[in-house]
N, C-alpha and C. Protein backbone atom coordinates (compact mmCIF):
# COMPACT_ATOMS: atom_id res chain seq x y z
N UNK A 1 -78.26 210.61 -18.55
CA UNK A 1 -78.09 211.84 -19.33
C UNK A 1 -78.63 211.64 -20.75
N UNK A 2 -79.78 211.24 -21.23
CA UNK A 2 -80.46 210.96 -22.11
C UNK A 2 -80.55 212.26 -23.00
N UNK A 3 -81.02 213.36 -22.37
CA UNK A 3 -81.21 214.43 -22.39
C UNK A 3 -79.59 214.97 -22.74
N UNK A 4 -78.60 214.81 -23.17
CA UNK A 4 -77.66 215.62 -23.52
C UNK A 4 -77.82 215.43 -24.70
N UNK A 5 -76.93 215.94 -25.76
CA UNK A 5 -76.62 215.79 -27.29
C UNK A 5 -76.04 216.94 -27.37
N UNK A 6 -74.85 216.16 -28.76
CA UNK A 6 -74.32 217.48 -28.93
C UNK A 6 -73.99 218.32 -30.12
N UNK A 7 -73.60 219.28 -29.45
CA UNK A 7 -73.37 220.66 -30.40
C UNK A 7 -72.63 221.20 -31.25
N UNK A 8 -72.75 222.06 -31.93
CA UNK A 8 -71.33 222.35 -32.63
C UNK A 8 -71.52 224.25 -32.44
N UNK A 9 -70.44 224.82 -31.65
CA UNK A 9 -70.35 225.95 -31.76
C UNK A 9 -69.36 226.71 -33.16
N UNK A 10 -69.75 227.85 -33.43
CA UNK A 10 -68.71 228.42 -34.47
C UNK A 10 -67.93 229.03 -33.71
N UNK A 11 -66.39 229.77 -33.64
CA UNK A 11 -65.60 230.62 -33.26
C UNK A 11 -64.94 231.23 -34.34
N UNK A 12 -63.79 231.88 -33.40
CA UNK A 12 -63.32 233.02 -34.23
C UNK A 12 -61.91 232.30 -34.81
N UNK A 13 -61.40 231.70 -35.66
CA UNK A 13 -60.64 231.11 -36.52
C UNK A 13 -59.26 230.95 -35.95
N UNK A 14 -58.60 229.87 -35.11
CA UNK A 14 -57.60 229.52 -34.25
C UNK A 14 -57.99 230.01 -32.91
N UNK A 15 -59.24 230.23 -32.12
CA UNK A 15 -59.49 230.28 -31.17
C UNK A 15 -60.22 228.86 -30.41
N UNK A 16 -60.25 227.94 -31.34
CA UNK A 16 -60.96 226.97 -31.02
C UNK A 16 -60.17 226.17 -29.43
N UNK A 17 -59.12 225.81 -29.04
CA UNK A 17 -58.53 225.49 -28.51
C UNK A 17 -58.54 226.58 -26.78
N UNK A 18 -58.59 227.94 -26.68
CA UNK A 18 -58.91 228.96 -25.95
C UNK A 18 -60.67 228.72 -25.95
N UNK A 19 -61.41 228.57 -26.49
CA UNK A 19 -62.97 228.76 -26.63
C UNK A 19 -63.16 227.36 -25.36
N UNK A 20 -62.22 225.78 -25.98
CA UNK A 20 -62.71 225.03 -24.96
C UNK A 20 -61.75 225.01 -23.71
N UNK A 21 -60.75 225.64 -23.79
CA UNK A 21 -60.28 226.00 -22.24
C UNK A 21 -61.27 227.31 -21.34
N UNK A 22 -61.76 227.82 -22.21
CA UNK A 22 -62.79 229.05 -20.93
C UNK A 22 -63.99 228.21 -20.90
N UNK A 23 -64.67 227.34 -21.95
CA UNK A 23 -65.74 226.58 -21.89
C UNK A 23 -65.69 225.52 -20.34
N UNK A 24 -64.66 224.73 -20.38
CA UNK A 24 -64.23 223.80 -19.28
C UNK A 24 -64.26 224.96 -17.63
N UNK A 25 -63.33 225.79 -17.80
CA UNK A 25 -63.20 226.52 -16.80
C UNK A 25 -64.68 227.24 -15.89
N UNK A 26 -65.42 227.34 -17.34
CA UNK A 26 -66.63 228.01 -16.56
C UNK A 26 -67.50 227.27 -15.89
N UNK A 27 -67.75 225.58 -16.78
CA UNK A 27 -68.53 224.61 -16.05
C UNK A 27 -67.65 224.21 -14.77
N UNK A 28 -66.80 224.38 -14.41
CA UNK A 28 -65.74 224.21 -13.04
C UNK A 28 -66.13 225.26 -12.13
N UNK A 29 -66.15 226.80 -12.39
CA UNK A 29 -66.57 227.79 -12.05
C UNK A 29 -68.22 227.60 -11.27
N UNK A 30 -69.05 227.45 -12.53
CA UNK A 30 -70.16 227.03 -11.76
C UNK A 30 -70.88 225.45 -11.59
N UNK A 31 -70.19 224.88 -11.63
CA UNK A 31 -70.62 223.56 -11.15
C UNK A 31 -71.86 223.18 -12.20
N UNK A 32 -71.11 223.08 -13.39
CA UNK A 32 -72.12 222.78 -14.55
C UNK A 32 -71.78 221.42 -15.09
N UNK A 33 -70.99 220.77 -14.09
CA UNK A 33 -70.47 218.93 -14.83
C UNK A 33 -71.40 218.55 -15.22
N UNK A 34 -72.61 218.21 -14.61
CA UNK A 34 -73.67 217.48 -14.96
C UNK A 34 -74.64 217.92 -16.48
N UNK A 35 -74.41 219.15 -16.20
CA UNK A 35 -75.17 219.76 -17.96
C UNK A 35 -74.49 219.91 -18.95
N UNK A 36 -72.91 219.95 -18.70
CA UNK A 36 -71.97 220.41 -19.97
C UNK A 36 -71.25 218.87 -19.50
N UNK A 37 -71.36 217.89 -20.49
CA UNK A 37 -70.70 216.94 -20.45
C UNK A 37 -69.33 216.30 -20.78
N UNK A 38 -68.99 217.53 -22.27
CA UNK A 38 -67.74 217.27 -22.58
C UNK A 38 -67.41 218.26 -23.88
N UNK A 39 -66.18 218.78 -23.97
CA UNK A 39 -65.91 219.73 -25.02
C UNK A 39 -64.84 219.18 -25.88
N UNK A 40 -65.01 219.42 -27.26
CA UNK A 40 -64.40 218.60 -27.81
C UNK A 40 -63.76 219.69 -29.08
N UNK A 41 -62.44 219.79 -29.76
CA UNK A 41 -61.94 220.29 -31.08
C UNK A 41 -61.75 219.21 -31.73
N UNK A 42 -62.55 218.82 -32.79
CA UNK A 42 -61.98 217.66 -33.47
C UNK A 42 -60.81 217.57 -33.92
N UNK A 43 -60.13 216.24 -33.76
CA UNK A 43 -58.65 216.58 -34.48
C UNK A 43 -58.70 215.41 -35.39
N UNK A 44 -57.66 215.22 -36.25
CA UNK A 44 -57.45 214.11 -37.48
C UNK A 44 -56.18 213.89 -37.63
N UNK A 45 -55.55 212.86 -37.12
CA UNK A 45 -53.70 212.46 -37.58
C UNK A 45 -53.22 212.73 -38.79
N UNK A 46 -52.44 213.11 -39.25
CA UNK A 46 -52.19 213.79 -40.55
C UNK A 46 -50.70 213.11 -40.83
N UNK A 47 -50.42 212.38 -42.15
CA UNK A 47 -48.87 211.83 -42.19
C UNK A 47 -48.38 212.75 -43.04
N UNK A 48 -47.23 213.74 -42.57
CA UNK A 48 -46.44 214.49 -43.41
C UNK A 48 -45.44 213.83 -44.30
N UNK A 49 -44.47 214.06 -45.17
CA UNK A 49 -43.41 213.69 -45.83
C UNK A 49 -42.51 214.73 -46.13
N UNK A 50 -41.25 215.37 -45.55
CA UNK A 50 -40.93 216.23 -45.44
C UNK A 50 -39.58 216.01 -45.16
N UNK A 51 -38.80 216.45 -46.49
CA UNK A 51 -37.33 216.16 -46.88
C UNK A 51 -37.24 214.58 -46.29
N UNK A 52 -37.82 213.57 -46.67
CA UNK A 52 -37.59 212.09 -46.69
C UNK A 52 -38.12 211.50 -45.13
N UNK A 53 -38.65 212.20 -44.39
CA UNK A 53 -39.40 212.00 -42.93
C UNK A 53 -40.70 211.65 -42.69
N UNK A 54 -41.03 210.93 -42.71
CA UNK A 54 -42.72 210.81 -42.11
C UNK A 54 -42.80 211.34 -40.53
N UNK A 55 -43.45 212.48 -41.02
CA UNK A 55 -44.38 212.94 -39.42
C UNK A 55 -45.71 212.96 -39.50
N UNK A 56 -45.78 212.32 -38.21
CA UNK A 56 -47.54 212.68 -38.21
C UNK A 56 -47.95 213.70 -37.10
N UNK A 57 -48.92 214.61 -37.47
CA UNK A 57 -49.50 215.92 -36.72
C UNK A 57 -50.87 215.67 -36.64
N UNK A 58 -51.42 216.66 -35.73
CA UNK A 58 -53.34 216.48 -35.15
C UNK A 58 -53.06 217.46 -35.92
N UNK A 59 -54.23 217.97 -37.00
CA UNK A 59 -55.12 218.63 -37.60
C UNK A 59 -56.06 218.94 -37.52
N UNK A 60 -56.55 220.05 -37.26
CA UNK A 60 -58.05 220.24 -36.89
C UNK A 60 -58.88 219.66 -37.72
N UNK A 61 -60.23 218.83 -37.83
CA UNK A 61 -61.08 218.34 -38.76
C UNK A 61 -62.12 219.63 -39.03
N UNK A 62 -62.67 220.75 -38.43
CA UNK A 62 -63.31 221.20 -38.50
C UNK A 62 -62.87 222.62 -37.73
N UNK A 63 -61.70 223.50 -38.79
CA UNK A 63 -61.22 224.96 -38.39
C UNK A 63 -62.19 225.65 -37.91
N UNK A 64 -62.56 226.44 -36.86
CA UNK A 64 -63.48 227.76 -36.65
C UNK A 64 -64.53 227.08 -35.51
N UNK A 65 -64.87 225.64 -35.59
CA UNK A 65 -65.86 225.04 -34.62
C UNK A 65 -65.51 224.24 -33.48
N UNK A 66 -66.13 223.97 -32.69
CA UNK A 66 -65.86 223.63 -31.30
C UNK A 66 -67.35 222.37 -30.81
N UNK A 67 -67.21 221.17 -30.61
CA UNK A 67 -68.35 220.47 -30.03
C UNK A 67 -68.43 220.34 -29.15
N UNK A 68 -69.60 220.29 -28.57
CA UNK A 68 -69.63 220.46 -27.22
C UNK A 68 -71.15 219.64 -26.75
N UNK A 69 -70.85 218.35 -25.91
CA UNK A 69 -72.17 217.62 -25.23
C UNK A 69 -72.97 217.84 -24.15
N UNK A 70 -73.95 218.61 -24.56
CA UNK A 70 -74.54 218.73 -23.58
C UNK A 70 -76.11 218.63 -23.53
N UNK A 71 -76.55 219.42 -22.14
CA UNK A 71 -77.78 219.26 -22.10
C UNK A 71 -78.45 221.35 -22.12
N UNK A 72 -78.88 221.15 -23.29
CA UNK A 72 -79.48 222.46 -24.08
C UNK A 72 -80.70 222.74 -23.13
N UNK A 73 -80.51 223.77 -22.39
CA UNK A 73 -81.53 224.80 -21.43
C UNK A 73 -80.74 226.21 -21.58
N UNK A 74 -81.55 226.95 -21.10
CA UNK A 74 -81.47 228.66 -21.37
C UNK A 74 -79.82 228.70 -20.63
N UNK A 75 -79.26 228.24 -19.58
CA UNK A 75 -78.23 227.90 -18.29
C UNK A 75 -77.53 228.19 -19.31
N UNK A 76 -77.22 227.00 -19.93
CA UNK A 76 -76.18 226.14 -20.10
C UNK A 76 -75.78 227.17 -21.81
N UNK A 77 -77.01 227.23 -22.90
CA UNK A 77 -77.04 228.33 -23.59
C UNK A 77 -76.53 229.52 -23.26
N UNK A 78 -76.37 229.97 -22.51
CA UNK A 78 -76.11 231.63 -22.26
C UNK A 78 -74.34 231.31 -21.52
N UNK A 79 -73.96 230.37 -21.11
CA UNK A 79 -72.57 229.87 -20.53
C UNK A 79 -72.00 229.97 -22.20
N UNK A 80 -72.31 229.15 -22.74
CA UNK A 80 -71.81 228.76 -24.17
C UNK A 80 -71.15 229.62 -25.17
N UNK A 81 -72.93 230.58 -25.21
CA UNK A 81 -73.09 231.34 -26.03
C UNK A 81 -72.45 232.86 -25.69
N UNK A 82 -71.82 232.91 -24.27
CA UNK A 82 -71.50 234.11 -24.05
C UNK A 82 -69.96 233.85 -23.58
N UNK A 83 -69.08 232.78 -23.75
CA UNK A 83 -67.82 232.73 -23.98
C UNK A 83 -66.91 233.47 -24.89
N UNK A 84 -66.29 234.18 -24.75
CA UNK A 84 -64.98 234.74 -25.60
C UNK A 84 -64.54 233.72 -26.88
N UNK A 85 -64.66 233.85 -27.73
CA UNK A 85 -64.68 233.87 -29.10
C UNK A 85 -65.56 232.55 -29.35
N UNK A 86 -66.48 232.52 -29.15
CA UNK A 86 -67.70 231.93 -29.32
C UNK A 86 -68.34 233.03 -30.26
N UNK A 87 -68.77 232.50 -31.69
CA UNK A 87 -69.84 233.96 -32.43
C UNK A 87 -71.25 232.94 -32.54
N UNK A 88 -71.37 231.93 -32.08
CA UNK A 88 -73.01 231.03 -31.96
C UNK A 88 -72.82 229.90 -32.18
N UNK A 89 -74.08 229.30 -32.21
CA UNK A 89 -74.47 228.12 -32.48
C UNK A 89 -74.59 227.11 -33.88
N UNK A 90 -74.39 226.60 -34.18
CA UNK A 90 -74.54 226.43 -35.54
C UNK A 90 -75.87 225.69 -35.22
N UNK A 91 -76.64 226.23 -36.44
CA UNK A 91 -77.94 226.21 -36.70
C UNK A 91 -78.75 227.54 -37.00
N UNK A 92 -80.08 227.19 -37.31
CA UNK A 92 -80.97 228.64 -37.96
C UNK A 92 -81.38 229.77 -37.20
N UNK A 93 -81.27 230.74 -37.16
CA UNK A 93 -81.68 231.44 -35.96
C UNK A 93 -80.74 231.82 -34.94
N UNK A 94 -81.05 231.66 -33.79
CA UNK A 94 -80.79 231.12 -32.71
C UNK A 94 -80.78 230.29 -31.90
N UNK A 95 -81.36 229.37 -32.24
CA UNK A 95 -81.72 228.07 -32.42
C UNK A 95 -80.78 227.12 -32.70
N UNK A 96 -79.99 226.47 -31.47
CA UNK A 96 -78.85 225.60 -32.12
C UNK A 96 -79.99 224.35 -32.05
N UNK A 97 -78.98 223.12 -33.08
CA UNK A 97 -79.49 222.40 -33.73
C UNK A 97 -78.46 220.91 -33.67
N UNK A 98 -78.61 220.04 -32.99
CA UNK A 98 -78.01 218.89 -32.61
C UNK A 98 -77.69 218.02 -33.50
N UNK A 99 -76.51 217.57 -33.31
CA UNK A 99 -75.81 216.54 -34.24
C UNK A 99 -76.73 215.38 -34.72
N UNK A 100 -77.16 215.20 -35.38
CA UNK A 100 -77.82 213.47 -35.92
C UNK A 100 -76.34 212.23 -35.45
N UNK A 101 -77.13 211.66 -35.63
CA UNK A 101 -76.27 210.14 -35.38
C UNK A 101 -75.21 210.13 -36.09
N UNK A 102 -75.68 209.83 -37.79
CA UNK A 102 -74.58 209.30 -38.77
C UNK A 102 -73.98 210.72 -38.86
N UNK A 103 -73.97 211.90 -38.54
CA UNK A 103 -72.68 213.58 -38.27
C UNK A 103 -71.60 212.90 -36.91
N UNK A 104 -71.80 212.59 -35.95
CA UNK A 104 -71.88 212.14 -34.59
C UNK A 104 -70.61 211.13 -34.95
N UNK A 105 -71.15 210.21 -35.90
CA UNK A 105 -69.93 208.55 -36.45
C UNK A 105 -68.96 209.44 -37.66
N UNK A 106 -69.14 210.28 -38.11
CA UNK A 106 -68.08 211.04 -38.93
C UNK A 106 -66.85 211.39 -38.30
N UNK A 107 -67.04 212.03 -36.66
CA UNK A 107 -66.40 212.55 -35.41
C UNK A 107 -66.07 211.68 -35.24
N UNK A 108 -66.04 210.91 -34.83
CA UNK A 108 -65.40 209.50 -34.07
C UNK A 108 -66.17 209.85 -32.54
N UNK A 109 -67.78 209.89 -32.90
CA UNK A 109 -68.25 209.97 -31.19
C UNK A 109 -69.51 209.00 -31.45
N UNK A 110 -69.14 208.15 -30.81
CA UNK A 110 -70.52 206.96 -30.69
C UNK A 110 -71.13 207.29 -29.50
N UNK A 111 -72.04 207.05 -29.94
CA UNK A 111 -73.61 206.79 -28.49
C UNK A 111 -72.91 205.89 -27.55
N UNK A 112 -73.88 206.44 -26.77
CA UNK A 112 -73.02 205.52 -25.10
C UNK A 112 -73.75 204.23 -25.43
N UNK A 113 -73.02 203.47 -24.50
CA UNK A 113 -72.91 201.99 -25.14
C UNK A 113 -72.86 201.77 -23.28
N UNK A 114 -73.96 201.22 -22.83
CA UNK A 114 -74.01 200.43 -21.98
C UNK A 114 -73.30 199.60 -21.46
N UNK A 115 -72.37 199.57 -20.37
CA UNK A 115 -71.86 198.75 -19.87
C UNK A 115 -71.56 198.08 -18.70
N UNK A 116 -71.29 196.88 -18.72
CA UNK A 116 -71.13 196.17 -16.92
C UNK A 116 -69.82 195.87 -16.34
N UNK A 117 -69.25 197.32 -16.40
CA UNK A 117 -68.14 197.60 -15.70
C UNK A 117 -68.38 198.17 -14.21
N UNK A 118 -67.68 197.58 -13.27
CA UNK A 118 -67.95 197.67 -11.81
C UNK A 118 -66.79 197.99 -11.37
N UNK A 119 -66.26 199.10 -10.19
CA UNK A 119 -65.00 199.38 -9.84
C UNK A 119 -64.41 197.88 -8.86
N UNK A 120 -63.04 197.42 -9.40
CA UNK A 120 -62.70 196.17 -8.48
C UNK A 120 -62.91 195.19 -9.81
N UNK A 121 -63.74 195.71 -10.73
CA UNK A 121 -63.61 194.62 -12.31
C UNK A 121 -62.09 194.30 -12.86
N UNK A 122 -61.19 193.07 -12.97
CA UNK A 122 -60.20 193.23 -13.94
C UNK A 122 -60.60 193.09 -15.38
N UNK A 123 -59.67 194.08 -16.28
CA UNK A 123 -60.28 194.01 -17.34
C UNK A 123 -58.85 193.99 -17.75
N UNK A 124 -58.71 193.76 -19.26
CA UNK A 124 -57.66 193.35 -20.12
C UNK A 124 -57.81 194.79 -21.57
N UNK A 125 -56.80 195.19 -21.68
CA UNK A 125 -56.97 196.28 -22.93
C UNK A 125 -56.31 195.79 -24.23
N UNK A 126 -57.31 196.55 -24.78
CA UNK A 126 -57.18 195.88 -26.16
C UNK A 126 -56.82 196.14 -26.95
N UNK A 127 -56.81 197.82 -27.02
CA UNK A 127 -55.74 198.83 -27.72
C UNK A 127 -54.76 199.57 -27.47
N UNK A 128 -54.02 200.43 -28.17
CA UNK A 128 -53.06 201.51 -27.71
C UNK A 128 -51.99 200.75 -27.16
N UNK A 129 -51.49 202.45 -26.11
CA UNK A 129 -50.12 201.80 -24.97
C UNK A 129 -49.90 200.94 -24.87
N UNK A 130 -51.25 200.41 -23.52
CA UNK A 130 -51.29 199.27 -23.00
C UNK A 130 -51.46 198.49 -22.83
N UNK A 131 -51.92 197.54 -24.84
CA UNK A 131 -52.28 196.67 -25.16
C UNK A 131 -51.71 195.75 -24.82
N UNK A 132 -52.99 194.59 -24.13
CA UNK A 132 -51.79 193.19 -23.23
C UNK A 132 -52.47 193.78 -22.06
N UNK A 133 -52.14 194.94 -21.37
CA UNK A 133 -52.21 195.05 -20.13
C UNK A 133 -53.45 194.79 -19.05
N UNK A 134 -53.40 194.04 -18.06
CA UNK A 134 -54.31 193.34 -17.34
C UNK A 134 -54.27 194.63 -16.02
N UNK A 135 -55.38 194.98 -15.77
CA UNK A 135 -55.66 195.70 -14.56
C UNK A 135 -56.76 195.72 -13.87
N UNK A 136 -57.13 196.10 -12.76
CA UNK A 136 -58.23 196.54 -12.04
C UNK A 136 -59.21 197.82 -11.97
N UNK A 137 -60.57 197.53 -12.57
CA UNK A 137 -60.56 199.02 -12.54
C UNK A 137 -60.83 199.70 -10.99
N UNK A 138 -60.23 200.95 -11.04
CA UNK A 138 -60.62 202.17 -9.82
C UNK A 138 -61.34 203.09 -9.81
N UNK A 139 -61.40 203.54 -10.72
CA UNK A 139 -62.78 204.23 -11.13
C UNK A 139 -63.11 204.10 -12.32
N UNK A 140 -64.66 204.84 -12.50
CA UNK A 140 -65.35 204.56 -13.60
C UNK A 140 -66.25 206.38 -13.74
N UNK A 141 -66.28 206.81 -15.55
CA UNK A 141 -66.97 207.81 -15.31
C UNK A 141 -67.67 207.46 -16.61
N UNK A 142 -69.00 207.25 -16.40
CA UNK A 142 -70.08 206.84 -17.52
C UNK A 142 -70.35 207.64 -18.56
N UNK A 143 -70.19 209.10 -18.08
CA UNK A 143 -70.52 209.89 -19.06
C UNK A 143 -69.80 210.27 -20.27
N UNK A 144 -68.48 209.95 -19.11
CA UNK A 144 -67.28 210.45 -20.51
C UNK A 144 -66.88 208.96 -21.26
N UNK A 145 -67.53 207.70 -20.44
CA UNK A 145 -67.68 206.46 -21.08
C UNK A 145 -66.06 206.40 -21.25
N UNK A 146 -65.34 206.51 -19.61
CA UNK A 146 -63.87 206.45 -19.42
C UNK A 146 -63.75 205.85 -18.00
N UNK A 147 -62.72 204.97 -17.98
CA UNK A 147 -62.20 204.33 -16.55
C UNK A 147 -60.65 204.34 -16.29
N UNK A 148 -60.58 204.59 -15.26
CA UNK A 148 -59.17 204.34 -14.93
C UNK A 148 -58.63 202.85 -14.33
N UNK A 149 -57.64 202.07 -14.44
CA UNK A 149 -56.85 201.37 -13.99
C UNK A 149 -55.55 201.53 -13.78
N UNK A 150 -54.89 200.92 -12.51
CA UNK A 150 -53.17 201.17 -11.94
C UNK A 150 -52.53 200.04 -12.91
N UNK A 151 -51.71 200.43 -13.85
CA UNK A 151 -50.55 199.53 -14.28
C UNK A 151 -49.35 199.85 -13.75
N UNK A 152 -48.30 199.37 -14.10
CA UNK A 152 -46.93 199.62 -12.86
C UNK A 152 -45.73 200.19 -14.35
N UNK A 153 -45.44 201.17 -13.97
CA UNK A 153 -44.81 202.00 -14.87
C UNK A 153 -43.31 202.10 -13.43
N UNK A 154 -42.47 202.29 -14.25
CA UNK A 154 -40.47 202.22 -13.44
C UNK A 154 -41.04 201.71 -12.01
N UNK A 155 -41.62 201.01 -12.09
CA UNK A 155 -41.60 199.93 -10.79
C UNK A 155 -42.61 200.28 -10.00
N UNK A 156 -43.34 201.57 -10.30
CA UNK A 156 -45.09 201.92 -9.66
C UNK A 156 -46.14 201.87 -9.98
N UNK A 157 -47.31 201.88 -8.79
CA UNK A 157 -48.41 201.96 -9.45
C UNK A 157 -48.70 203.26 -10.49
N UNK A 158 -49.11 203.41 -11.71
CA UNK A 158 -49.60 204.56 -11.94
C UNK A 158 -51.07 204.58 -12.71
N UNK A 159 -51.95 205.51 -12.12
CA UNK A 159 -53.32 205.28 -12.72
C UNK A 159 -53.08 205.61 -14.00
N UNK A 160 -53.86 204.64 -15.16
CA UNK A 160 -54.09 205.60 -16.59
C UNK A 160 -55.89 205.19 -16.80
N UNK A 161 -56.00 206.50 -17.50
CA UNK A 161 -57.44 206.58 -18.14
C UNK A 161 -57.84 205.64 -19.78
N UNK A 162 -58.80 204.84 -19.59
CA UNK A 162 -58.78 204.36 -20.85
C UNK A 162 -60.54 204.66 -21.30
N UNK A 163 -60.57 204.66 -22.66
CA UNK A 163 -62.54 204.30 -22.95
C UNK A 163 -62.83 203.33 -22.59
N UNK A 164 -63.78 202.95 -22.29
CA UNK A 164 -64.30 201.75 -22.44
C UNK A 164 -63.98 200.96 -23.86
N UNK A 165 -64.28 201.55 -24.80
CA UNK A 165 -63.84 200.43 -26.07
C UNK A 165 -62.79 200.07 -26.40
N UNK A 166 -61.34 200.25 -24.81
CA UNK A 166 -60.25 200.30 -25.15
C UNK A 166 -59.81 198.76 -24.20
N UNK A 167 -61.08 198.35 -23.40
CA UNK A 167 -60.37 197.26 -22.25
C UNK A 167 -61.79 196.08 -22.67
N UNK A 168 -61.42 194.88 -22.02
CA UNK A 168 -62.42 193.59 -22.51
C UNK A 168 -62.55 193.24 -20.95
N UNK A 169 -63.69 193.22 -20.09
CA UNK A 169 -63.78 192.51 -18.77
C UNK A 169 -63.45 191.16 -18.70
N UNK A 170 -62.70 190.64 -18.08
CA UNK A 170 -61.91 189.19 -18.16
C UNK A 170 -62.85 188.91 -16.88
N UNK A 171 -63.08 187.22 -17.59
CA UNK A 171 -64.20 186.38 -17.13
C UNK A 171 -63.88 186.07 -15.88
């Protein structure tokens, strides 16, 4: 999928969240996995302080817009562009206009990163939850540069999804 990159749509101001639930639904609808790769609302952890409490909340990083990876043909344009509170593309014209790299590392979205992960690989994670945790992977999905492994949660197997930059393949 060389050919994807991605986008940034504008919407209509707290619709962002509805824009990528009909976005998802429609590539499901018509079997657009392969061209619409992934929809994204940026969010940002936020630490409140509030009457002597630390909370932390997701914040939108970018109110009114919606990203979205894909692969830009007339298709996939007119799916996008003709969603319910979708008002365009960002860029000149009509003419949407693709993220550069260093916009891309602002998001917290890196370029795919090659890897020699094989289903039946144990790998070891390195962050989050299930840091420590040793598993097998069961599946693998390249695009979303995500795998699943079974760890044993109240005494079962249960699959969880991790990134890749979240597990180390043990030798």
């Amino acid at each position: 999928m060389s050919n994807a990159k991605w986008y940034v749509v504008h919407t209509y101001s707290g619709y962002e969240n509805k824009v990528k639930a009909n976005i998802q639904k429609t590539i499901e609808n018509r079997h657009l996995e392969e061209q619409i790769l992934e929809v994204r609302v940026p969010l940002e952890e936020v630490v409140e302080l509030k009457n002597g409490v630390q909370k932390v909340s997701l914040k939108k990083l970018l109110p009114g817009y919606v990203m979205i990876h894909m692969v830009m043909n007339d298709d996939t344009w007119y799916v996008v562009r003709n969603t319910r509170g979708v008002t365009g593309f960002v860029g000149p014209g009509s003419k949407p206009v693709p993220l550069e790299e260093e916009e891309m590392e602002r998001f917290g979205i890196r370029q795919e990163v090659k890897v020699d992960f094989q289903i039946g690989d144990t790998v070891t994670v390195l962050s989050g939850t299930w840091e420590g945790t040793v598993g097998v992977i069961q599946k693998l999905n390249e695009q979303k540069q995500k795998l699943s492994i079974n760890v044993e949660l109240f005494g079962r197997e249960t699959p969880v999804e991790l990134s890749f930059s979240e597990v180390k393949k043990m030798d």
